[in-house]
Protein backbone atom coordinates (compact mmCIF):
# COMPACT_ATOMS: atom_id res chain seq x y z
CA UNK A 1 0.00 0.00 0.00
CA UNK A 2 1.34 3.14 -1.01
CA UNK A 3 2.18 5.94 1.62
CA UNK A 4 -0.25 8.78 2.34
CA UNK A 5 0.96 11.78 0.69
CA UNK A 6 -1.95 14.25 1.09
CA UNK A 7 -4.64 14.92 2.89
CA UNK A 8 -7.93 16.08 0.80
CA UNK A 9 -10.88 17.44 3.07
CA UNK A 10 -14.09 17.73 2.49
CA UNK A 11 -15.76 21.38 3.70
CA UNK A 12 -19.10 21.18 5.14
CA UNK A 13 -19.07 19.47 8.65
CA UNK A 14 -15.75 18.58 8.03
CA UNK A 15 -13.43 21.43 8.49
CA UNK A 16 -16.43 24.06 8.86
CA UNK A 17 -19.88 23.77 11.26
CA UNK A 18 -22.57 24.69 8.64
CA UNK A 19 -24.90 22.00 9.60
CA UNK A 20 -27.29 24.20 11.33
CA UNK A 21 -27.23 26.49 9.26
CA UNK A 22 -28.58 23.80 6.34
CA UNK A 23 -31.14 22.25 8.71
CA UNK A 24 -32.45 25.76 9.27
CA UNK A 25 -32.70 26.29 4.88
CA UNK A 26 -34.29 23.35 4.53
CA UNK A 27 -36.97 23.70 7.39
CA UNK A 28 -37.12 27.74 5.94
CA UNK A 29 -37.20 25.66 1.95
CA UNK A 30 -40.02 23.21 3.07
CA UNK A 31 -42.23 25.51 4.93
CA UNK A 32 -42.74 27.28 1.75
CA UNK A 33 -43.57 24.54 -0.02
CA UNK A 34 -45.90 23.06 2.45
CA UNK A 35 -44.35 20.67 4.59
CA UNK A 36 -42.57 19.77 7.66
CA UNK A 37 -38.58 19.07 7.60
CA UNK A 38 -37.90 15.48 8.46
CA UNK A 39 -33.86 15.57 9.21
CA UNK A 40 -33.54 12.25 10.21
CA UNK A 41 -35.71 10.91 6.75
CA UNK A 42 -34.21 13.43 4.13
CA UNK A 43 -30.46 14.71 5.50
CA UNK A 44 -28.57 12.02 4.40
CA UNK A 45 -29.68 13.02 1.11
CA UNK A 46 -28.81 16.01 0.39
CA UNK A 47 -25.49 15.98 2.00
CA UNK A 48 -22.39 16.40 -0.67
CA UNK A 49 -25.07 17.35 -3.75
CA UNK A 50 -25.54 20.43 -5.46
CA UNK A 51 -27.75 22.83 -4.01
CA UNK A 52 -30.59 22.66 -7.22
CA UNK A 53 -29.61 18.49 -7.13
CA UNK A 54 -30.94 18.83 -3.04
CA UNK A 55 -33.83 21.02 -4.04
CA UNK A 56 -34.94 18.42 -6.20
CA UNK A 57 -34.53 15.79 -3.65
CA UNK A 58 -37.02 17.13 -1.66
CA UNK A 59 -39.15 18.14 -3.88
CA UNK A 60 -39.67 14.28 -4.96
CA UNK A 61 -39.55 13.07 -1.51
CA UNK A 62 -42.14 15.15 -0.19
CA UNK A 63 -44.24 15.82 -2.93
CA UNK A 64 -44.59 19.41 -4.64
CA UNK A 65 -44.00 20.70 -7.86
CA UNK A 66 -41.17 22.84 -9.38
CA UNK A 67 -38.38 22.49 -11.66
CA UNK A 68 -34.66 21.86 -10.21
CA UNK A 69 -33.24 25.25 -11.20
CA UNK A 70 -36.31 27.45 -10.15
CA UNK A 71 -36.03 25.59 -6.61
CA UNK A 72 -32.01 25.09 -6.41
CA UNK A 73 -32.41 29.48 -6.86
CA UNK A 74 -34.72 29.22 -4.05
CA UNK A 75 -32.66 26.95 -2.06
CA UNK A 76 -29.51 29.38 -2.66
CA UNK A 77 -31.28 32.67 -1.67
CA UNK A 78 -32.74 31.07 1.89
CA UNK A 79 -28.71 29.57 2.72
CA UNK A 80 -26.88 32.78 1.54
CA UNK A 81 -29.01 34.89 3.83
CA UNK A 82 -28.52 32.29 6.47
CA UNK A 83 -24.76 32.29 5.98
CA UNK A 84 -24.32 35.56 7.37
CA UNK A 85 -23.99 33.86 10.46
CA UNK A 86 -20.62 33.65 12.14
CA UNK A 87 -19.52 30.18 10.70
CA UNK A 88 -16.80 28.57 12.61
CA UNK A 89 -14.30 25.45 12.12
CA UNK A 90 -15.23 21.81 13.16
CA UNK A 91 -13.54 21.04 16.97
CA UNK A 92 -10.13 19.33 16.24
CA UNK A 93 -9.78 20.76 12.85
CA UNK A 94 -6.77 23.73 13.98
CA UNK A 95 -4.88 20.85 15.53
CA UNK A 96 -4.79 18.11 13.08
CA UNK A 97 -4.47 20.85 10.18
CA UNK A 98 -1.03 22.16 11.83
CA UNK A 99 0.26 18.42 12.71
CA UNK A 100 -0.01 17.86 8.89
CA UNK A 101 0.28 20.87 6.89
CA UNK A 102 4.38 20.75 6.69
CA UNK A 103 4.57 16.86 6.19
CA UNK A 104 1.54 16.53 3.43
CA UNK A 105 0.07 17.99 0.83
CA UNK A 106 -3.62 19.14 1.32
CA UNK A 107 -6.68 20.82 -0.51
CA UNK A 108 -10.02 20.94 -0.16
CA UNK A 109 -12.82 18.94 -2.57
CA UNK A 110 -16.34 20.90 -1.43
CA UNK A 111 -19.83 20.62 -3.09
CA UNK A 112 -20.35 24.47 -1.87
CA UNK A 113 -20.13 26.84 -4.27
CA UNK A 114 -17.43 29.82 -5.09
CA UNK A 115 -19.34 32.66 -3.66
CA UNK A 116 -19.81 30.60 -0.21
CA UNK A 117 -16.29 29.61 -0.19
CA UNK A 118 -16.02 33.43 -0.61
CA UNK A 119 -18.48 34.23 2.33
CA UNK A 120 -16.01 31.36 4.75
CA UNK A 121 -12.88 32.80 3.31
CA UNK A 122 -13.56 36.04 4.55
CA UNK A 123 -14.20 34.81 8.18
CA UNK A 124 -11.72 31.67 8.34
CA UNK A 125 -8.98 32.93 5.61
CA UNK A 126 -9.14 29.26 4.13
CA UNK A 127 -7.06 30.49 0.87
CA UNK A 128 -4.10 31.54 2.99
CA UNK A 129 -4.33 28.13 4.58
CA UNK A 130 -4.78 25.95 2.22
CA UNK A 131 -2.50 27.88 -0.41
CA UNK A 132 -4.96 28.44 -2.79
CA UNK A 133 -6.29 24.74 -3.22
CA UNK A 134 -9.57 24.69 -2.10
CA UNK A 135 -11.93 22.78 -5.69
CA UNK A 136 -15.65 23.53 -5.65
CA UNK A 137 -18.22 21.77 -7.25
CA UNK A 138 -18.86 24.54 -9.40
CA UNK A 139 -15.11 24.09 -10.91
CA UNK A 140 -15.93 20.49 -12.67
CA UNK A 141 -19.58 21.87 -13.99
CA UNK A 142 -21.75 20.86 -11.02
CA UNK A 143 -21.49 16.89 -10.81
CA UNK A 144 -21.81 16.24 -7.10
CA UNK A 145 -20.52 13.59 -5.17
CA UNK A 146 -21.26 10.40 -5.22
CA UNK A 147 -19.22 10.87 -8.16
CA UNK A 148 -15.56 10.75 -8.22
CA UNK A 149 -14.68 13.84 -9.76
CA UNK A 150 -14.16 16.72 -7.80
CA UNK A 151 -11.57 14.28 -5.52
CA UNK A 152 -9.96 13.21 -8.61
CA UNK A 153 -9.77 16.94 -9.79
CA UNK A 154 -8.40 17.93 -6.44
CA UNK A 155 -5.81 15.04 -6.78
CA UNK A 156 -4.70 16.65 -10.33
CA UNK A 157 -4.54 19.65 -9.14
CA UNK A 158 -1.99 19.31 -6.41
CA UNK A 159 0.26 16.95 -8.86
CA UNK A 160 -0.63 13.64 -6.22
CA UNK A 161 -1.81 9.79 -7.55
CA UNK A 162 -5.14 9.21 -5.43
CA UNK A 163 -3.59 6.14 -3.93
CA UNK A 164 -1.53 8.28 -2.07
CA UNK A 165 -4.50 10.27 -0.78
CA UNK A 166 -6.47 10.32 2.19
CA UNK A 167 -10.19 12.19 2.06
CA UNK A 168 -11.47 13.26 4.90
CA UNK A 169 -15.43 12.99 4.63
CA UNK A 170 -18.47 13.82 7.29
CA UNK A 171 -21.42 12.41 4.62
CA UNK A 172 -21.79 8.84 2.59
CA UNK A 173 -21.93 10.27 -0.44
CA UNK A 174 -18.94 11.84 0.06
CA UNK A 175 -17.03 8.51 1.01
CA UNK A 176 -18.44 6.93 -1.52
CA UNK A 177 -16.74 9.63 -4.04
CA UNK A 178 -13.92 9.39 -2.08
CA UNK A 179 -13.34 5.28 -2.65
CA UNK A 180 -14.42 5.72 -6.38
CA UNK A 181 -11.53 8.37 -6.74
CA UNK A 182 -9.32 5.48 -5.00
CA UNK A 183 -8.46 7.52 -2.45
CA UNK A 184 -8.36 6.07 1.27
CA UNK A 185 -11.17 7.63 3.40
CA UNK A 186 -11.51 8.52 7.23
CA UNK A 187 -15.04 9.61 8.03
CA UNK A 188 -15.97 11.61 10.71
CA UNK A 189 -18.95 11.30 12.79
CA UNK A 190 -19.88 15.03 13.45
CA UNK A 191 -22.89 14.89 11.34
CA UNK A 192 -23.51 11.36 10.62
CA UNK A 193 -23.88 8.15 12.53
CA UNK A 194 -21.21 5.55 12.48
CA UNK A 195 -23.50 2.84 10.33
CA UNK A 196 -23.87 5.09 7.78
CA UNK A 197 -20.09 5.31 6.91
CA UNK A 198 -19.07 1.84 7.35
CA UNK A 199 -17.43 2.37 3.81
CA UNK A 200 -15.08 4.41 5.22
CA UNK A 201 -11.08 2.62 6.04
CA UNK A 202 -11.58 4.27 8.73
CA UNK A 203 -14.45 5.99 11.14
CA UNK A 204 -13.71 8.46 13.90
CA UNK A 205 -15.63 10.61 16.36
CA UNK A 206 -12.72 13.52 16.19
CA UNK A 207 -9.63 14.45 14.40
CA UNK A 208 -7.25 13.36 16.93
CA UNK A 209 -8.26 9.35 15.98
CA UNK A 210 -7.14 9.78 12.43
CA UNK A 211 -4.80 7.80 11.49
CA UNK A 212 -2.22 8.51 8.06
């Protein structure tokens, strides 16, 4: 097995808490649609997709009409307004990040979009601390995890074979596009339950249990 050379994180409840602040959009989302947020039924689901992909989601799964684009602009609006919260980093995150930072490569493979990275980057200067490598959804034309690409488009980017990569993931669609990528994947449990990451190489409650 080949050594770990970087270290690829996911964003959302991964290296930043904006959990919340998505339970509170989709409550806000549903409510004007008619119905009553289920998390433990529907967040799963919308964790690691594109925001119109999530819109959609719900839309099928509870039952209203729209088209994805219409609702995904919908979707956006309620979040960015919701954003100008103070967002802060994941417990653990500070730590690991300077433990690693001078012995591995590392970048960032998100599903949020470039002007929310923009809204975090001015709070939590993630540019300055991740050099500049932080890969968006929005850079590979909006194909969301489960799909490999935005890890393997990461990986390119920083000049390292995905074998040599470990992905740090919070969501099962996420370690899923992490393992298609062939990238080794820790998941942590800060915002999903242990059974629903058992396709992780590794699951841990914090980052002080990771092992590279």
């Amino acid at each position: 097995m080949k050594p770990i050379k970087a270290v690829i994180f996911d964003l959302e409840g991964t290296i930043i808490d904006t959990e919340d602040i998505w339970d509170d959009c989709a409550v806000e989302f549903l409510k004007r649609h008619g119905h009553v947020y289920n998390r433990e039924t529907t967040k799963h689901l919308l964790m690691g997709g594109s925001i119109a992909g999530g819109a959609a989601i719900m839309r099928d799964l509870y039952g209203f009409e729209g088209d994805a684009e219409t609702l995904g602009a919908e979707r956006r609006a309620i979040f960015e307004e919701l954003l100008q919260r103070e967002v802060t980093f994941t417990p653990g995150f500070e730590d690991f990040y300077a433990k690693i930072r001078d012995t591995h490569k590392t970048a960032i493979a998100t599903s949020m979009e470039r002007r929310f990275i923009h809204d975090v980057d001015q709070r939590l200067h993630l540019n300055q601390l991740f050099d500049g490598h932080i890969y968006s959804i929005e850079d590979i034309g909006f194909i969301a995890k489960p799909n490999p690409d935005i890890f393997l488009h990461a990986a390119k980017a920083i000049g390292i074979d995905p074998a040599e990569c470990l992905a740090i993931e919070d969501a099962p669609h996420g370690v899923e596009a992490a393992k298609r990528a062939g990238m080794r994947v820790a998941a942590i449990t800060y915002t999903t339950p242990r059974a629903k990451l058992v396709a992780a190489d590794q699951i841990v409650g914090q980052f002080s249990e990771i092992k590279l």
